[in-house]
Protein backbone atom coordinates (compact mmCIF):
# COMPACT_ATOMS: atom_id res chain seq x y z
CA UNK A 1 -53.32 -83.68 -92.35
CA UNK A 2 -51.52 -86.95 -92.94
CA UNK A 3 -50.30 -89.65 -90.64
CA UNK A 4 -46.74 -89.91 -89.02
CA UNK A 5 -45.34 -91.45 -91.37
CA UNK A 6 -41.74 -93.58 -91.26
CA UNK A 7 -40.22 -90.52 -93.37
CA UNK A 8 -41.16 -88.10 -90.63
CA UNK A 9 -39.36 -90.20 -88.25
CA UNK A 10 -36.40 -90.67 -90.12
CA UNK A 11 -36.30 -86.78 -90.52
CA UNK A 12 -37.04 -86.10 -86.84
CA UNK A 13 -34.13 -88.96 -85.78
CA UNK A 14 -31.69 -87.02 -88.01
CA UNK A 15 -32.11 -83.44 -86.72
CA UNK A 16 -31.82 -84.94 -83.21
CA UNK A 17 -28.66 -87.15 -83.99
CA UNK A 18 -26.58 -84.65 -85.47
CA UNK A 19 -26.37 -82.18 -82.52
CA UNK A 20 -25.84 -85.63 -80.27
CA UNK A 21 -23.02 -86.57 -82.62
CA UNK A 22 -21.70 -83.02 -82.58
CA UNK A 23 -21.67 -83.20 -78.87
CA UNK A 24 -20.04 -86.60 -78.63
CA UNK A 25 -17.46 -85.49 -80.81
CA UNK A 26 -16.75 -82.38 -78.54
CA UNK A 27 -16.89 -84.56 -75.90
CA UNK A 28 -14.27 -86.96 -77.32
CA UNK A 29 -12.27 -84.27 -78.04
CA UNK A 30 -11.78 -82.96 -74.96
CA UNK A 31 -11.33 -86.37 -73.27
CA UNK A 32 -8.16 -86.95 -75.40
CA UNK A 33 -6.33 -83.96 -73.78
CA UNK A 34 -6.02 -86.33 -70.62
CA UNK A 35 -6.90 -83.52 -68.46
CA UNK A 36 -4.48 -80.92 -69.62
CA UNK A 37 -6.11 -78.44 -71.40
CA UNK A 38 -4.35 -77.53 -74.80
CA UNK A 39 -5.44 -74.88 -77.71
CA UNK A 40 -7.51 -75.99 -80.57
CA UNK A 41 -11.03 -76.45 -81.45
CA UNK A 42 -12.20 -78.97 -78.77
CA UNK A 43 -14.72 -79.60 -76.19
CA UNK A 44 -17.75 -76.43 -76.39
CA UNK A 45 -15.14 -74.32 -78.74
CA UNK A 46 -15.76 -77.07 -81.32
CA UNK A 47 -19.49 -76.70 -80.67
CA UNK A 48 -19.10 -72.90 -81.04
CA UNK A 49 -17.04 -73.21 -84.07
CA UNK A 50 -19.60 -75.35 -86.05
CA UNK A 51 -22.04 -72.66 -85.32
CA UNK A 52 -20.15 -69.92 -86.78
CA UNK A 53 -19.57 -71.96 -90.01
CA UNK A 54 -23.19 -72.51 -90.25
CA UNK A 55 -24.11 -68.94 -89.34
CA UNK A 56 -23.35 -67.46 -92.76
CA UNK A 57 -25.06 -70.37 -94.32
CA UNK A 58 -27.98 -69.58 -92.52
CA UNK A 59 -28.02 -66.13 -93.91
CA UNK A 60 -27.26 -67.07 -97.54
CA UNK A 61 -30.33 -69.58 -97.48
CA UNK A 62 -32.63 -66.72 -95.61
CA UNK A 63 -31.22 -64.65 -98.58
CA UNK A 64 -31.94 -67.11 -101.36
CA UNK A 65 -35.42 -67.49 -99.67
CA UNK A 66 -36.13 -64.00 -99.67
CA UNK A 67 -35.35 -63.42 -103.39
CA UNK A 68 -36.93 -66.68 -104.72
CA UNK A 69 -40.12 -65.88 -102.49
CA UNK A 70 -43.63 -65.00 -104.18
CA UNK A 71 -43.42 -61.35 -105.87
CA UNK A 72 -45.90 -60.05 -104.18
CA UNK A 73 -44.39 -58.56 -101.71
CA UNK A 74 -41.24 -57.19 -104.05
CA UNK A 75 -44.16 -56.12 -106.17
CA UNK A 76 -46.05 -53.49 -103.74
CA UNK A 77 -43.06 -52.85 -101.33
CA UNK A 78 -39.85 -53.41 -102.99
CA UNK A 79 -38.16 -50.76 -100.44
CA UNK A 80 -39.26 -53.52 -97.51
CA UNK A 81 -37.66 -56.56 -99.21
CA UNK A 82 -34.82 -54.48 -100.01
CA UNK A 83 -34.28 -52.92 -96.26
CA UNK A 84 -34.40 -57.05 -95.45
CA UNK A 85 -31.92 -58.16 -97.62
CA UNK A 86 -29.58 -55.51 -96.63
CA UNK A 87 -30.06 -56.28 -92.95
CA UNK A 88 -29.59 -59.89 -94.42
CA UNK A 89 -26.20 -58.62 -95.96
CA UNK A 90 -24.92 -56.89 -93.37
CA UNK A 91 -25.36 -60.48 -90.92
CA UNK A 92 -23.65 -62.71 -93.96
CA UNK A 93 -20.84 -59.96 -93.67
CA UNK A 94 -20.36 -60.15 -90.08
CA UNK A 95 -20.72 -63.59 -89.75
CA UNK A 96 -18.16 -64.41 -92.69
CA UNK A 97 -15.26 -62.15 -90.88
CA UNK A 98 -16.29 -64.06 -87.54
CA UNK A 99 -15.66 -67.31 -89.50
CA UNK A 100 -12.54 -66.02 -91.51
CA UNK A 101 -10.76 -64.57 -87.89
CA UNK A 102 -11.76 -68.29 -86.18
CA UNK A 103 -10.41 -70.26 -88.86
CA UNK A 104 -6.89 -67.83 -89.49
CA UNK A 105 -6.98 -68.20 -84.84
CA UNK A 106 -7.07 -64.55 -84.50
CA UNK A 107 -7.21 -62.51 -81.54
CA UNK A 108 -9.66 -60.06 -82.69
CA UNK A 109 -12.27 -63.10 -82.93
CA UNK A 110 -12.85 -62.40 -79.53
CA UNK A 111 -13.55 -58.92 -80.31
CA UNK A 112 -15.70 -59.24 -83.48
CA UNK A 113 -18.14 -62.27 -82.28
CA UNK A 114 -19.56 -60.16 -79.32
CA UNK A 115 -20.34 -58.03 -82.09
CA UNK A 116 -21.65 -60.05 -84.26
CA UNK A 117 -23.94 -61.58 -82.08
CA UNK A 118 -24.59 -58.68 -80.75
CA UNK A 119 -26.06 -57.88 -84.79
CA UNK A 120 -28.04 -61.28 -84.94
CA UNK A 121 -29.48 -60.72 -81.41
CA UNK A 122 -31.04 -57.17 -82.85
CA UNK A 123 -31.27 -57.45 -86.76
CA UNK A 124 -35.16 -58.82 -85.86
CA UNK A 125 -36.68 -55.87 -84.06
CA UNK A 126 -34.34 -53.69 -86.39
CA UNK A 127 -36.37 -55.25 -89.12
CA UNK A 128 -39.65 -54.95 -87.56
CA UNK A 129 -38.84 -51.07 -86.95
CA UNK A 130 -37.81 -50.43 -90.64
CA UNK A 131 -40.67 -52.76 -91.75
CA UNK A 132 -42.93 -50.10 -89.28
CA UNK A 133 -41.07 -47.04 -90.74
CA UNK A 134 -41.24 -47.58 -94.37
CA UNK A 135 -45.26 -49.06 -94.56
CA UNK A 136 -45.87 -45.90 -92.51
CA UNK A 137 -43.31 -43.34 -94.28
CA UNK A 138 -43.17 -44.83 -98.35
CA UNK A 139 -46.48 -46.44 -98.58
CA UNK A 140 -48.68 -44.57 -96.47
CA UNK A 141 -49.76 -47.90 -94.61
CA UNK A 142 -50.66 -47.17 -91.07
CA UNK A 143 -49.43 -50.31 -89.06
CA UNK A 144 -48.65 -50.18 -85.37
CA UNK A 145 -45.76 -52.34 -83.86
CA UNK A 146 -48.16 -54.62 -81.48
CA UNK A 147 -49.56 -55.46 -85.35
CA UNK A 148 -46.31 -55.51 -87.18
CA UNK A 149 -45.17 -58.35 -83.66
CA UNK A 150 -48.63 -60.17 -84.11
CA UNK A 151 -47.90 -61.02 -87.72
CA UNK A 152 -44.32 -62.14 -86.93
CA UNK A 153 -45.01 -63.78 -83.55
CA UNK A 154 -43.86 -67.35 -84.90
CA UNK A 155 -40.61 -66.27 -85.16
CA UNK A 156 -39.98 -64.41 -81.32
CA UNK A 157 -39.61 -67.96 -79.43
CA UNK A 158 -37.09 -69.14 -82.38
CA UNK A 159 -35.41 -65.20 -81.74
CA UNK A 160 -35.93 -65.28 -77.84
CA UNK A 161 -33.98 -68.74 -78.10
CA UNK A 162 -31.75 -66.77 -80.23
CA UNK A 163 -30.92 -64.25 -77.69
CA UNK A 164 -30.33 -66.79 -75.06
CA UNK A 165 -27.83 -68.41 -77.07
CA UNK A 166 -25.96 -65.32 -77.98
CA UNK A 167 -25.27 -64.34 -74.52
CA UNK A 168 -24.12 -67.78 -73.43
CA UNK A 169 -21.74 -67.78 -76.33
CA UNK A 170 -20.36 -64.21 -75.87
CA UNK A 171 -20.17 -65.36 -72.24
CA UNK A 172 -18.13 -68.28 -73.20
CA UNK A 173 -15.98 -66.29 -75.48
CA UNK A 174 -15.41 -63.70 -72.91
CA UNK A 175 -14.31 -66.42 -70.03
CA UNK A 176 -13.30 -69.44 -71.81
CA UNK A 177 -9.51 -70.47 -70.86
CA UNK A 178 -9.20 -72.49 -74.47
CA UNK A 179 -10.95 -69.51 -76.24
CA UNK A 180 -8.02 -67.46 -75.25
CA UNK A 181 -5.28 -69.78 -75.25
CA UNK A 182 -6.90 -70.92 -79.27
CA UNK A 183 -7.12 -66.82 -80.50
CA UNK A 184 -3.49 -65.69 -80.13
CA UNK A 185 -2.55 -64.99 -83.76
């Protein structure tokens, strides 16, 4: 292990600024309304609205990692890496009619992101329950779940964080006053 260098700090300032300057901006945003609130992607809409542009990003990259990993895996359990990338699909699908609906200001955004969330929230343990299913079923492996959660178990605080922002978001779709006034069309 290396030092800390000046390039780590530069990288760690930078993924800390741009949620503060995201914020500020919402912030701003908001402010300029003068108190009446108006339609429009302001305040924690425009917060909410950045993170459903970046969602199907997020799954294209997981996507483009999954088929550019090692070929090991695709090697000995191809049916695995392919029940994956169609969970993988199936999120870039949601997330990309979520994003269409918010940008076209439709009403059945507020319909569709519950669901959608509702998918990202559960697409892990669905994957670790087809993982369990086909190494057990195809390939005659006998792995339990408490093994199948022990190998993934870096990944539950970034999906327990996950969950927690899902229902906050859903919440704030639900009961937001701009949310509904923006989602008319």
């Amino acid at each position: 292990m290396g030092s800390f260098s000046l390039w780590h700090w530069l990288v760690v300032l930078a993924v800390l600024a741009i949620p503060a300057a995201l914020i500020v901006v919402a912030v701003r945003r908001a402010q300029a309304e003068g108190g009446v609130m108006t339609p429009g992607f302001k305040g924690w809409l425009f917060i909410l609205a950045v993170a459903v542009w970046l969602t199907p990003l997020r799954g294209l990259a997981e996507m483009g990692q999954m088929l550019g990993a090692d070929g090991a895996a695709a090697e000995h359990f191809p049916w695995l890496v392919r029940a994956d990338l169609a969970i993988t699909a199936v999120t870039i699908l949601l997330s990309a009619a979520c994003l269409v609906l918010m940008l076209r200001r439709a009403a059945a955004f507020r319909t569709v992101f519950p669901i959608a969330a509702g998918w990202i929230v559960l697409n892990f343990p669905l994957s670790i329950i087809v993982a369990r299913f086909l190494l057990h079923g195809v390939y005659g492996v006998e792995v339990g779940l408490p093994a199948l959660f022990e190998a993934m178990r870096e990944d539950i605080p970034q999906w327990i964080g996950g969950v927690v922002a899902a229902v906050a978001w859903v919440f704030y779709v639900r009961r937001s006053r701009r949310v509904a006034m923006t989602f008319v069309n």
